[in-house]
C-alpha atoms as a PDB file:
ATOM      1  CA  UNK A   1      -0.848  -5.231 -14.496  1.00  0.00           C
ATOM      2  CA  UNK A   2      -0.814  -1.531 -15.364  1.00  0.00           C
ATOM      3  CA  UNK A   3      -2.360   0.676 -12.132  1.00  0.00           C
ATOM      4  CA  UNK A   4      -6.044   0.997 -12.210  1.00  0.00           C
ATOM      5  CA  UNK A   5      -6.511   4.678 -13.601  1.00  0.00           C
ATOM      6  CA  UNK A   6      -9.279   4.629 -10.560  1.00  0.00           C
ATOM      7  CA  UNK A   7      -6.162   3.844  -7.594  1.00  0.00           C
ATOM      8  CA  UNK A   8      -5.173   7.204  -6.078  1.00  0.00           C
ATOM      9  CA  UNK A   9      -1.428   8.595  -5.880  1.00  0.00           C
ATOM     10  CA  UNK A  10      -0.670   8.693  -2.442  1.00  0.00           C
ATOM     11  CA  UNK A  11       2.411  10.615  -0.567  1.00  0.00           C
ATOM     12  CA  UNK A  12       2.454   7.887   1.257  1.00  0.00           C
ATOM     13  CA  UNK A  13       4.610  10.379   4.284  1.00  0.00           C
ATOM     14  CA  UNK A  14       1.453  13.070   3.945  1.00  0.00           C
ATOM     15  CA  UNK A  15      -1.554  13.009   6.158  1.00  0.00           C
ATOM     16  CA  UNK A  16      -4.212  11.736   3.351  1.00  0.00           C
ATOM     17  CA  UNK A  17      -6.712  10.395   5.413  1.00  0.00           C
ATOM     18  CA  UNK A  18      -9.060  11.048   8.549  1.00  0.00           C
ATOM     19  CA  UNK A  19      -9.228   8.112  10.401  1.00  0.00           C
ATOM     20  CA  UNK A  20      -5.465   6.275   9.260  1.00  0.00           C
ATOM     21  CA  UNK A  21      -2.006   7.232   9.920  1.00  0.00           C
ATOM     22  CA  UNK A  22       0.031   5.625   6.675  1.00  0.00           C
ATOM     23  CA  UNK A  23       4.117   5.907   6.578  1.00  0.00           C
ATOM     24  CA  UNK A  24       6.708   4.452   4.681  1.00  0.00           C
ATOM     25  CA  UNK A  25       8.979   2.348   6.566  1.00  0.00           C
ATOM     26  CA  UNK A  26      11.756   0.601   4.210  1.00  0.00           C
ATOM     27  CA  UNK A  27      10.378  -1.650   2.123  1.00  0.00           C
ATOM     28  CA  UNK A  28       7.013  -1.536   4.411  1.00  0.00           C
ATOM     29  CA  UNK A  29       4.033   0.248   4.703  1.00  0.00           C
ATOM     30  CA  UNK A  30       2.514   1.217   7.851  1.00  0.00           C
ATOM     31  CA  UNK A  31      -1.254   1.719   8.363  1.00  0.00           C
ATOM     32  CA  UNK A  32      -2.311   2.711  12.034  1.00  0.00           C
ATOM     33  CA  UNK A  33      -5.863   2.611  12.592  1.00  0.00           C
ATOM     34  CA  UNK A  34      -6.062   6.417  14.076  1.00  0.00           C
ATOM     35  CA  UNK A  35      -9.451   7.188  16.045  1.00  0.00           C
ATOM     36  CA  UNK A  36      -7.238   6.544  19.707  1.00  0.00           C
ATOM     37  CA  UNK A  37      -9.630   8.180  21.464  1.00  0.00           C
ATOM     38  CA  UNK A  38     -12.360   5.661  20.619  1.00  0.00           C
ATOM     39  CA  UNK A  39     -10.184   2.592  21.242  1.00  0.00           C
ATOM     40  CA  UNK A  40      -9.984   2.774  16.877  1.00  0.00           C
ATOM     41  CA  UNK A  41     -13.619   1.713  16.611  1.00  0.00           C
ATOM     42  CA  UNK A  42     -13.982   1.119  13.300  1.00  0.00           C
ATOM     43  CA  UNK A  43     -16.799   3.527  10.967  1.00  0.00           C
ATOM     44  CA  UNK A  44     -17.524   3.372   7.641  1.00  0.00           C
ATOM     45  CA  UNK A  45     -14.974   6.225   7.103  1.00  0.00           C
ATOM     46  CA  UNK A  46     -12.458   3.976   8.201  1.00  0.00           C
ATOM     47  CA  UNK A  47     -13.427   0.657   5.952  1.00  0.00           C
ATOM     48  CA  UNK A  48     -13.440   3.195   2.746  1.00  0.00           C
ATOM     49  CA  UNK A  49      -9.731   4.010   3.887  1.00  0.00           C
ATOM     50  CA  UNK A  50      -8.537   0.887   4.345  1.00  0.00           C
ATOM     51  CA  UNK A  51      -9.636  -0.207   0.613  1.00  0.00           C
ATOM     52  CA  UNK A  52      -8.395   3.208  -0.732  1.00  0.00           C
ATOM     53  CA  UNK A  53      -4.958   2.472   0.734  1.00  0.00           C
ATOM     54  CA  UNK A  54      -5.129  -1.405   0.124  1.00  0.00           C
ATOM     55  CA  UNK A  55      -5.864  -0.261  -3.744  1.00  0.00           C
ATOM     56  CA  UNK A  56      -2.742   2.263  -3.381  1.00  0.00           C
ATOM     57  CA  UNK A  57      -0.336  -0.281  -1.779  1.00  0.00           C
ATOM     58  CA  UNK A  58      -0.325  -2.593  -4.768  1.00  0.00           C
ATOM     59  CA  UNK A  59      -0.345  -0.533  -7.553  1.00  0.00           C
ATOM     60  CA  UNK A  60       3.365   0.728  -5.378  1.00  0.00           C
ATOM     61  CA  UNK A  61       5.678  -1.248  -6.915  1.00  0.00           C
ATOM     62  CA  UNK A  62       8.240   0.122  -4.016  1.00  0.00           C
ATOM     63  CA  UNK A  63       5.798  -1.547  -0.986  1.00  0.00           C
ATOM     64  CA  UNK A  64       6.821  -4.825  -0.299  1.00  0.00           C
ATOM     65  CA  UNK A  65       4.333  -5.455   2.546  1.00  0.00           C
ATOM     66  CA  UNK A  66       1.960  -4.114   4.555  1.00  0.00           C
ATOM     67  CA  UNK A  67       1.834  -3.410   8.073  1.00  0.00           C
ATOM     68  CA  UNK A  68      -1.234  -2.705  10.137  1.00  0.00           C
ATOM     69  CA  UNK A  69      -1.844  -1.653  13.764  1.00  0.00           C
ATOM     70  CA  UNK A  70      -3.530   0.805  15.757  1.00  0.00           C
ATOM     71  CA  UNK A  71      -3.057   4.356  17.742  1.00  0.00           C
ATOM     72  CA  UNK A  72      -3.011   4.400  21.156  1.00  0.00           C
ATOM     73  CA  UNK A  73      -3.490   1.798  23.816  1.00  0.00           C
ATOM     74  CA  UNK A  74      -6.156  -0.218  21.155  1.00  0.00           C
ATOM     75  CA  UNK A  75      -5.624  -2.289  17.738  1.00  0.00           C
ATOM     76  CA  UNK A  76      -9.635  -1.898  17.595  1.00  0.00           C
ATOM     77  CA  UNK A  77     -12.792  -1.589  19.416  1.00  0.00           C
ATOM     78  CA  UNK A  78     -15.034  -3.221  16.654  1.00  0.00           C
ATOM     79  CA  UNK A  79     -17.982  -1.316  15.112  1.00  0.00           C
ATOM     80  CA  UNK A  80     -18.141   2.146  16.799  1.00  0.00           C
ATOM     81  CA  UNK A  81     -21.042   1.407  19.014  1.00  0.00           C
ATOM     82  CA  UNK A  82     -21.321   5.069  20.104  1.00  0.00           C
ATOM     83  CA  UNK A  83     -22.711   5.705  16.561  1.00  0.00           C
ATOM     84  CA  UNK A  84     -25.510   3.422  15.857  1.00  0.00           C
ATOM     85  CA  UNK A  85     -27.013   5.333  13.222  1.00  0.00           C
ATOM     86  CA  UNK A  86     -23.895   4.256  11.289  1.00  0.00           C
ATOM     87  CA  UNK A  87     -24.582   0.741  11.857  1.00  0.00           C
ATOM     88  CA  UNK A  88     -27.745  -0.036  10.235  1.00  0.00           C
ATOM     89  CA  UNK A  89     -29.102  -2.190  12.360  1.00  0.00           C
ATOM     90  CA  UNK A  90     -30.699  -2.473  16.123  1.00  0.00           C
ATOM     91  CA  UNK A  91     -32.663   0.026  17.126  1.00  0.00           C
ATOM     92  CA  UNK A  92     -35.780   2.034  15.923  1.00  0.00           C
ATOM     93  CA  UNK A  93     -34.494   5.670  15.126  1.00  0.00           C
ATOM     94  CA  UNK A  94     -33.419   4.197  11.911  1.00  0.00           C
ATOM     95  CA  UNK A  95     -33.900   1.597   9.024  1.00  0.00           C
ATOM     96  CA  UNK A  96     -32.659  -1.725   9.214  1.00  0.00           C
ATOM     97  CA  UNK A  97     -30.920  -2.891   6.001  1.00  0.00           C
ATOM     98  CA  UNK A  98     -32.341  -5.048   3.425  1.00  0.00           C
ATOM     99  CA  UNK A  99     -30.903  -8.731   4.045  1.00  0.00           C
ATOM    100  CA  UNK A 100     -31.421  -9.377   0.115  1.00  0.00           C
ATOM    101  CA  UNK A 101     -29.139  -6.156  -0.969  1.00  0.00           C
ATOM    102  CA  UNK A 102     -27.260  -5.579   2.428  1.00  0.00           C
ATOM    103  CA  UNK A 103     -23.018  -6.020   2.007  1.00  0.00           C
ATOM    104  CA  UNK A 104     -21.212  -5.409   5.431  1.00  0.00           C
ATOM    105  CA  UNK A 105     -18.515  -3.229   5.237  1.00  0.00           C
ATOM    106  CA  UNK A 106     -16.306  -5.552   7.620  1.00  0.00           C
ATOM    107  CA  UNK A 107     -16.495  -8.081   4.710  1.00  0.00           C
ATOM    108  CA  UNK A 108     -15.509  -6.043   1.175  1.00  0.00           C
ATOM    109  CA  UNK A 109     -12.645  -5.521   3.579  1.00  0.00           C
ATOM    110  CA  UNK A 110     -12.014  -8.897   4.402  1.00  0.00           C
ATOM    111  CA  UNK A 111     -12.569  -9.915   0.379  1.00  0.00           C
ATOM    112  CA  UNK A 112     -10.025  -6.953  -0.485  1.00  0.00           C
ATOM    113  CA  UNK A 113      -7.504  -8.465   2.118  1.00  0.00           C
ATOM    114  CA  UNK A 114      -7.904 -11.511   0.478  1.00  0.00           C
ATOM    115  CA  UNK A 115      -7.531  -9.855  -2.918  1.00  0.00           C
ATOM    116  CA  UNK A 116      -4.287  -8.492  -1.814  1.00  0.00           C
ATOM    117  CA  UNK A 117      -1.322  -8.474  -3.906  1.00  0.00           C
ATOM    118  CA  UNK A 118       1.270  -7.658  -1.079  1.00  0.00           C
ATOM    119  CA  UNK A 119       1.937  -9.784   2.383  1.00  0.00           C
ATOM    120  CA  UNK A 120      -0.396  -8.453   4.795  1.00  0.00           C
ATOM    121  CA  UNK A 121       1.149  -7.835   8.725  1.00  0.00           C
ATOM    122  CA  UNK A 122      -1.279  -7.375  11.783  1.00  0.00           C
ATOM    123  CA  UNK A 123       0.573  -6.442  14.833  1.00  0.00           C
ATOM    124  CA  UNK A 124      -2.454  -6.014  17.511  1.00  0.00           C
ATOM    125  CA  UNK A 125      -1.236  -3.079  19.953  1.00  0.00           C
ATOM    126  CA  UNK A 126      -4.019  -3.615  22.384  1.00  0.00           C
ATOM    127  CA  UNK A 127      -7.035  -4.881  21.934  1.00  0.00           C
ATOM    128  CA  UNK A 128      -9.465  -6.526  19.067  1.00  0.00           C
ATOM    129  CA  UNK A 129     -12.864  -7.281  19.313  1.00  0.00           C
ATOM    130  CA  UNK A 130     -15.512  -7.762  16.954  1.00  0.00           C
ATOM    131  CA  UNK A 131     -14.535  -6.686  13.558  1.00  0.00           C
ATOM    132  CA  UNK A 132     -11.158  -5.549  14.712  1.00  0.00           C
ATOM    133  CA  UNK A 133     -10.277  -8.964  15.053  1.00  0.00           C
ATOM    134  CA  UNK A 134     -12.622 -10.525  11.993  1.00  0.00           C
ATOM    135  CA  UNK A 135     -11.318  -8.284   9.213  1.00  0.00           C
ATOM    136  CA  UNK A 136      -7.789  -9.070  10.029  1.00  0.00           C
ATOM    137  CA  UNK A 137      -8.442 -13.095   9.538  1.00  0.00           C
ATOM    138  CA  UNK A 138      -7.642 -12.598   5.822  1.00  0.00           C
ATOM    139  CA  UNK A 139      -4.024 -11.182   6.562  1.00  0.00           C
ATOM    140  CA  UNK A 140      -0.835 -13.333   6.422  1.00  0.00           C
ATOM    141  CA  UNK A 141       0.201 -13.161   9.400  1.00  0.00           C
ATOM    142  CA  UNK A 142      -0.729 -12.087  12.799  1.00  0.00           C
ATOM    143  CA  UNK A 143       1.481 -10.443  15.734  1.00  0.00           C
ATOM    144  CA  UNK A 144       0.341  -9.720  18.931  1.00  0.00           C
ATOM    145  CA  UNK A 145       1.803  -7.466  21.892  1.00  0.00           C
ATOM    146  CA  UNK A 146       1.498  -9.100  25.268  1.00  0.00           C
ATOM    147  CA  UNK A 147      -1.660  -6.513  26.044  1.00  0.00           C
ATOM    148  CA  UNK A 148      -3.864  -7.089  23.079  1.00  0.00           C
ATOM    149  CA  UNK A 149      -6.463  -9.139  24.051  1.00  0.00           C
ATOM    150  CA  UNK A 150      -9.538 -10.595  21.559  1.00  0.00           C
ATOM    151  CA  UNK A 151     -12.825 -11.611  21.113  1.00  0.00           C
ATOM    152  CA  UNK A 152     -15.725 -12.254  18.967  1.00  0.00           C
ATOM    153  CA  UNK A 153     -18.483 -10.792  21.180  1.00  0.00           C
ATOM    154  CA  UNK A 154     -20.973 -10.790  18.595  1.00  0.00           C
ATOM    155  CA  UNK A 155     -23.458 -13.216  19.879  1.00  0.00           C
ATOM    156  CA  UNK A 156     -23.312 -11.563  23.230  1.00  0.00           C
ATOM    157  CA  UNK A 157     -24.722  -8.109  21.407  1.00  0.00           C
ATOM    158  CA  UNK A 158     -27.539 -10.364  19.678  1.00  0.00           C
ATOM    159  CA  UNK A 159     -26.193 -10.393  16.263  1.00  0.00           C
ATOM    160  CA  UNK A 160     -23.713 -12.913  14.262  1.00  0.00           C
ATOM    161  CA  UNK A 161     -20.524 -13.223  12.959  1.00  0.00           C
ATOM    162  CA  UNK A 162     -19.496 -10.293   9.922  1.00  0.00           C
ATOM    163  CA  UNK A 163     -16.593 -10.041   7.702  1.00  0.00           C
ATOM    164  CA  UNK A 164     -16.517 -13.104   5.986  1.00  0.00           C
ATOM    165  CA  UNK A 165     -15.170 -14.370   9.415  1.00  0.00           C
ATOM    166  CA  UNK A 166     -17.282 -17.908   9.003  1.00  0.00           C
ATOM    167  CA  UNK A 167     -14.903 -18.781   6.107  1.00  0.00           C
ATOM    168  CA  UNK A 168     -11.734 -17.397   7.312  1.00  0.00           C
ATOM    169  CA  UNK A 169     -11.842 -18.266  11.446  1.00  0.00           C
ATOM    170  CA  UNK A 170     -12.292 -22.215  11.069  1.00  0.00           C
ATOM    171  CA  UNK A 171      -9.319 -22.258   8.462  1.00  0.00           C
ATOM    172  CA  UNK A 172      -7.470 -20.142  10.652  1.00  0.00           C
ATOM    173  CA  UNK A 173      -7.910 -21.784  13.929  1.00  0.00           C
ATOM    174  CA  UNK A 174     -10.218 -24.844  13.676  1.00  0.00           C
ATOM    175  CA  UNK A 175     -13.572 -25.419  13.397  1.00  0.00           C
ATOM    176  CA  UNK A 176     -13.798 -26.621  17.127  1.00  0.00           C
ATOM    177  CA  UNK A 177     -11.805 -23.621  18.428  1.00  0.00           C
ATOM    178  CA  UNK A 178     -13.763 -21.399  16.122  1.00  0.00           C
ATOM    179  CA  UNK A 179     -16.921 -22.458  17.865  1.00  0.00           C
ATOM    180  CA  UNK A 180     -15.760 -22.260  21.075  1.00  0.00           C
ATOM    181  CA  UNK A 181     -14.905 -18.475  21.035  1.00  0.00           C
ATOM    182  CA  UNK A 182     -17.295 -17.538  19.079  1.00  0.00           C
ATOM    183  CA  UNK A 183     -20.482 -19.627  21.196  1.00  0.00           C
ATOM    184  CA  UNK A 184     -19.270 -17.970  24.498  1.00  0.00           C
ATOM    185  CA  UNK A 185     -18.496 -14.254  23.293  1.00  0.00           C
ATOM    186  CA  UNK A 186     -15.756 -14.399  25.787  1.00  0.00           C
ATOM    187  CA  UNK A 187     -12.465 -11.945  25.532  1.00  0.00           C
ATOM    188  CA  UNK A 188      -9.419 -13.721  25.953  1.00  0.00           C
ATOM    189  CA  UNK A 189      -5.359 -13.133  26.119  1.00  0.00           C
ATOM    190  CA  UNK A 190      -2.628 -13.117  23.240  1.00  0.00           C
ATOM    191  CA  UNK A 191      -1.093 -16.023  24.993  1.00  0.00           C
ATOM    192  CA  UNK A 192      -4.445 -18.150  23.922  1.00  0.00           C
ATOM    193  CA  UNK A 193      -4.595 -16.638  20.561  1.00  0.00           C
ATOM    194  CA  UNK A 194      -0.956 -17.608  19.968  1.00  0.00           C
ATOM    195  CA  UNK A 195      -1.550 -21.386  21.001  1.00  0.00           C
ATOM    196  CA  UNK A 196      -3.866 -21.596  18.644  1.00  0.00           C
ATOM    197  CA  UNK A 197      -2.550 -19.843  16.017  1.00  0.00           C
ATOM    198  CA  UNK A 198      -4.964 -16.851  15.517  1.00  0.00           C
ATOM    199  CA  UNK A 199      -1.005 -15.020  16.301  1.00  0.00           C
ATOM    200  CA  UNK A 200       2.196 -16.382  15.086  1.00  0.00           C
ATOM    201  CA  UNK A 201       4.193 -14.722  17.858  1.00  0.00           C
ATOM    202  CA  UNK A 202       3.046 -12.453  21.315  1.00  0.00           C
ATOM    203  CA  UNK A 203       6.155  -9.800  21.923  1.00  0.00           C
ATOM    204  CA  UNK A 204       6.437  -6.815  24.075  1.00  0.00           C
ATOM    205  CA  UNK A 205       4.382  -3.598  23.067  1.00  0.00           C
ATOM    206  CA  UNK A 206       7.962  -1.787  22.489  1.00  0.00           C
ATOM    207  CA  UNK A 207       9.105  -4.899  20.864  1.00  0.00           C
ATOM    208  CA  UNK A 208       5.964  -5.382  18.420  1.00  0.00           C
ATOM    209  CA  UNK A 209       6.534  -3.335  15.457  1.00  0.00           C
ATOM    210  CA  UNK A 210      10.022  -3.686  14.827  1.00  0.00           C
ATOM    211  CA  UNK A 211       9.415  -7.454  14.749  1.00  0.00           C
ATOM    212  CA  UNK A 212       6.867  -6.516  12.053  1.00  0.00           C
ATOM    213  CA  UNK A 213       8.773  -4.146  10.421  1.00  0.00           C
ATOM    214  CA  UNK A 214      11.273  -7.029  10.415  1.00  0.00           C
ATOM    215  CA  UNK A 215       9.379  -9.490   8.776  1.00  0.00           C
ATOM    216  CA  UNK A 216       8.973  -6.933   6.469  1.00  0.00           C
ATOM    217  CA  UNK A 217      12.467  -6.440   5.269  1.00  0.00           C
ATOM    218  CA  UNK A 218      13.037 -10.377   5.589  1.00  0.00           C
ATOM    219  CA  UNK A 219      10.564 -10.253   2.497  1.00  0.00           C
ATOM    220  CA  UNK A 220      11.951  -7.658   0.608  1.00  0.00           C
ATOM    221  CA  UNK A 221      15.370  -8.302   0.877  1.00  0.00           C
ATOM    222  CA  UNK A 222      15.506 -11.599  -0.817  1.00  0.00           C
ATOM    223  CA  UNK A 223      12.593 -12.148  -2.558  1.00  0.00           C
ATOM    224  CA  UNK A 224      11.055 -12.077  -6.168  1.00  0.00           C
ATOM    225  CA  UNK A 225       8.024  -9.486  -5.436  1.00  0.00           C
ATOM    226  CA  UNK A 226       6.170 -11.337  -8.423  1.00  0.00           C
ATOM    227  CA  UNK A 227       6.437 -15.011  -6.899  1.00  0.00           C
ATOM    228  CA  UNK A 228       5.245 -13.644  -3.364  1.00  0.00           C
ATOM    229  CA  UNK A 229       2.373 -12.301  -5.017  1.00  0.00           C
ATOM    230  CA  UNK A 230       1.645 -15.370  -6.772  1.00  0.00           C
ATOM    231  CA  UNK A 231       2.232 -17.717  -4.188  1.00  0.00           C
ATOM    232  CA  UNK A 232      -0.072 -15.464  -1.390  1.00  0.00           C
ATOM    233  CA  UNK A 233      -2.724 -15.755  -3.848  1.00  0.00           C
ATOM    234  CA  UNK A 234      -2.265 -19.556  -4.430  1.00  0.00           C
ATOM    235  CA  UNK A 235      -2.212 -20.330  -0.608  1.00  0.00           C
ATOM    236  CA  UNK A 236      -5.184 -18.230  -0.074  1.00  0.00           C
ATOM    237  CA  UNK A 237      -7.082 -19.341  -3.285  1.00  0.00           C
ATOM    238  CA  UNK A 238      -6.847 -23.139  -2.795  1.00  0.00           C
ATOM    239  CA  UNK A 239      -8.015 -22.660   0.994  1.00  0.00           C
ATOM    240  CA  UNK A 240     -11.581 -23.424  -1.548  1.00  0.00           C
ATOM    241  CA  UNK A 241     -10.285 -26.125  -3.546  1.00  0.00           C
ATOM    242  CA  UNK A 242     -12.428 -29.409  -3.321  1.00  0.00           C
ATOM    243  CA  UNK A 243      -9.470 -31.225  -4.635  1.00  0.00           C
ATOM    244  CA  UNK A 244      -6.035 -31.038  -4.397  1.00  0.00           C
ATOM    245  CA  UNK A 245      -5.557 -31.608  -8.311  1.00  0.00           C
ATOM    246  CA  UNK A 246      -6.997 -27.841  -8.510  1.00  0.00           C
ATOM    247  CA  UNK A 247      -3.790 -27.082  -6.953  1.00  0.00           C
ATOM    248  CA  UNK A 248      -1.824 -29.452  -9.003  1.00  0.00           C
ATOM    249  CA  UNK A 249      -3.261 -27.459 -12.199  1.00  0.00           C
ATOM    250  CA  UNK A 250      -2.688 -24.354 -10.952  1.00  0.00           C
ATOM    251  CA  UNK A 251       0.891 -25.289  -9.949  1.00  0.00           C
ATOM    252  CA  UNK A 252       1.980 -26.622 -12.876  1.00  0.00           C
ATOM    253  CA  UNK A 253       0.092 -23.350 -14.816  1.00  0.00           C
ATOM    254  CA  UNK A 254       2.155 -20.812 -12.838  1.00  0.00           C
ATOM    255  CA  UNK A 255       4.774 -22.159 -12.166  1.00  0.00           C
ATOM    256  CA  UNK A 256       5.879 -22.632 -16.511  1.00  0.00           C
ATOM    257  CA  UNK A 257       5.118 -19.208 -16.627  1.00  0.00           C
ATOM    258  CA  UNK A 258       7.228 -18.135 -14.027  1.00  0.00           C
ATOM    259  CA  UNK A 259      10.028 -20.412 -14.744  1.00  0.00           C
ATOM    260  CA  UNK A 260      10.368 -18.491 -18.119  1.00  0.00           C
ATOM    261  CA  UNK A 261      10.321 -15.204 -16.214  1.00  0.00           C
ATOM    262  CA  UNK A 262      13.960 -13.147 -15.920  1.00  0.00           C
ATOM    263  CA  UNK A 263      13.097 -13.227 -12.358  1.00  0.00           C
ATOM    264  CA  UNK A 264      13.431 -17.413 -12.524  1.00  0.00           C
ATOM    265  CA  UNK A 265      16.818 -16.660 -14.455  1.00  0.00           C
ATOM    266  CA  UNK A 266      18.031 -14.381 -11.936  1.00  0.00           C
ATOM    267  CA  UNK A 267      17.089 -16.488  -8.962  1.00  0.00           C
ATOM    268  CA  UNK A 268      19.065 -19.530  -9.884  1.00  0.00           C
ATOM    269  CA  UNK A 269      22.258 -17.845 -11.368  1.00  0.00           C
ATOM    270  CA  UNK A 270      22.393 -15.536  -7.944  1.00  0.00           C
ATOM    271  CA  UNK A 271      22.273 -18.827  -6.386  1.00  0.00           C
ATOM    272  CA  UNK A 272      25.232 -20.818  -8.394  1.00  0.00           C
ATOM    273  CA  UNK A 273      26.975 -17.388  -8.249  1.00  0.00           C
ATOM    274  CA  UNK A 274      26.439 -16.974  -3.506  1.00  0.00           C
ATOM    275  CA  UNK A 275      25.029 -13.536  -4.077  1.00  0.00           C
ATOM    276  CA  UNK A 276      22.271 -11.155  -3.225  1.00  0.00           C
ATOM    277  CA  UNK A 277      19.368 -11.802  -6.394  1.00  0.00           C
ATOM    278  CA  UNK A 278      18.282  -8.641  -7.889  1.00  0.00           C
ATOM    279  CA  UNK A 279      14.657  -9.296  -9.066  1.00  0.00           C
ATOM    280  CA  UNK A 280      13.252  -7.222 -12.153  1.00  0.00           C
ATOM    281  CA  UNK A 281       9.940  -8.569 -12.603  1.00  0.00           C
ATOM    282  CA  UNK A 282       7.299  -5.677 -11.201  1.00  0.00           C
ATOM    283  CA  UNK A 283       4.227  -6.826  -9.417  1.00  0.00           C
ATOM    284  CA  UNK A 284       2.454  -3.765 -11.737  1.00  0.00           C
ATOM    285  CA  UNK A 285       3.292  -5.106 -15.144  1.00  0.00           C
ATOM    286  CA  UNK A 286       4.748  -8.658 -14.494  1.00  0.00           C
ATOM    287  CA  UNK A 287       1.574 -10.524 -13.066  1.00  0.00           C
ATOM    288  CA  UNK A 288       0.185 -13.537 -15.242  1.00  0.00           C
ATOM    289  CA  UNK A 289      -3.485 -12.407 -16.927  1.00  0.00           C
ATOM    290  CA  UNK A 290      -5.263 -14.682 -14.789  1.00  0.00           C
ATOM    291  CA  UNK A 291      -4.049 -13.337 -11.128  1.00  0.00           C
ATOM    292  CA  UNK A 292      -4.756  -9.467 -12.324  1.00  0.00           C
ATOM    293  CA  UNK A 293      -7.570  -7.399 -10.350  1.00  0.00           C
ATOM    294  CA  UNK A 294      -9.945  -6.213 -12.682  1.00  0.00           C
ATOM    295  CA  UNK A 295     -11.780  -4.179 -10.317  1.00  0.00           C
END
């Protein structure tokens, strides 16, 4: 699809935001959550970011994937308790919000996750709590260094689970194991996480980005940008199905469209001919109708 004219140009190696740090790293973009000095609580500032540079990452044909972590000794504090006003809710120096009308910021960032074009890479620094752990559900895949630590403390401040976290947390890690850390509150370790599969891996703090960053190349180097698009948004879209011939449609849909794609020709005769493929398709312009954003 052709770039929304409302997605903003970003030098990507410029300082274009308040509360990120974004660089270009090979094929990879980097997004550090940057408020270090409050653990990266997370403000509205910082949600409106996150979907300005989410927007910006897919309309760049050159970013493969994206890679998000945090500044400092913290991935993310949650909700930046220090300014309620900002919250909305739970106290009486301001208004609560209108449960009828009310969308939580957490969650249009979860939704634009899902939404996302481009493999998504958490690698938790330190720790997650609260929506710094719930708004990273929808991402692919999860890294952790060996001092992050998690938790979904929400009942424990008398309110519930945000961020479209209901949906995503039982697909990601069970319904029973869901319950469990969300029913106590409690904060517990990356090894915990990793067992049950919140994190794919638990690494070093020195050794935690470059095994992101080298995921990252992994995806670029040999792979159709076009089918990993397609394919992220088939794995995350039939998480819904109620049947698996929704998939089987869908499938067979995609998959003649692709196959009469130069990137399909490519793929095959690089692999009759043992070489690198060199993939033309554009993730911009190349994108079946029915997988395009339209806003």
């Amino acid at each position: 699809m052709a770039p929304r004219p409302d997605v903003p140009s970003i030098a990507w190696d410029a300082t274009e935001f308040e509360q990120l740090r974004v660089e270009r790293r090979g094929a990879a973009l980097v997004v550090s959550l940057h408020r270090p000095e409050r653990l990266n609580a997370f403000t509205p500032r910082m949600g409106d970011e996150l979907l300005s540079v989410l927007d910006a990452a897919d309309a760049d044909d050159e970013v493969r994937a994206v890679i998000i972590t945090g500044s400092g000794r913290g991935f993310c504090a949650g909700a930046d308790l220090g300014s309620p006003a900002d919250l909305g809710f739970g106290g009486t120096r301001f208004a609560y919000p209108d449960p009828d009308t009310h969308r939580d910021l957490g969650g249009l960032v979860s939704l634009r996750l899902f939404e996302a074009l481009k493999p998504v890479i958490v690698a938790f620094n330190g720790p997650a709590v609260g929506a710094g752990i719930t708004m990273m559900l929808a991402a692919d895949i999860r890294l952790a260094s060996n001092e992050a630590k998690f938790g979904f403390v929400f009942a424990r401040r008398g309110i519930v689970l945000e961020a479209a976290s209901s949906w995503f947390l039982p697909r990601v890690v069970g319904i029973s194991r869901a319950m469990e850390w969300v029913s106590t509150g409690r904060i517990f370790d990356a090894d915990e996480a990793c067992a049950a599969g919140l994190v794919r891996s638990v690494h070093e703090p020195d050794a935690l980005l470059p095994a992101a960053l080298a995921l990252a190349e992994e995806i670029a180097a040999a792979t159709a940008p076009v089918s990993v698009a397609l394919n992220r948004q088939m794995l995350w879209r039939m998480l819904g199905a109620g049947h698996p011939r929704e998939a089987h449609l869908l499938d067979s849909r995609t998959l003649a469209e692709r196959g009469a794609s130069p990137d399909a020709r490519e793929g095959v005769t690089a692999f009759l001919e043992k070489r690198p493929p060199s993939f033309s398709d554009r993730v911009s312009t190349d994108l079946p109708a029915s997988f395009r954003r339209t806003g």
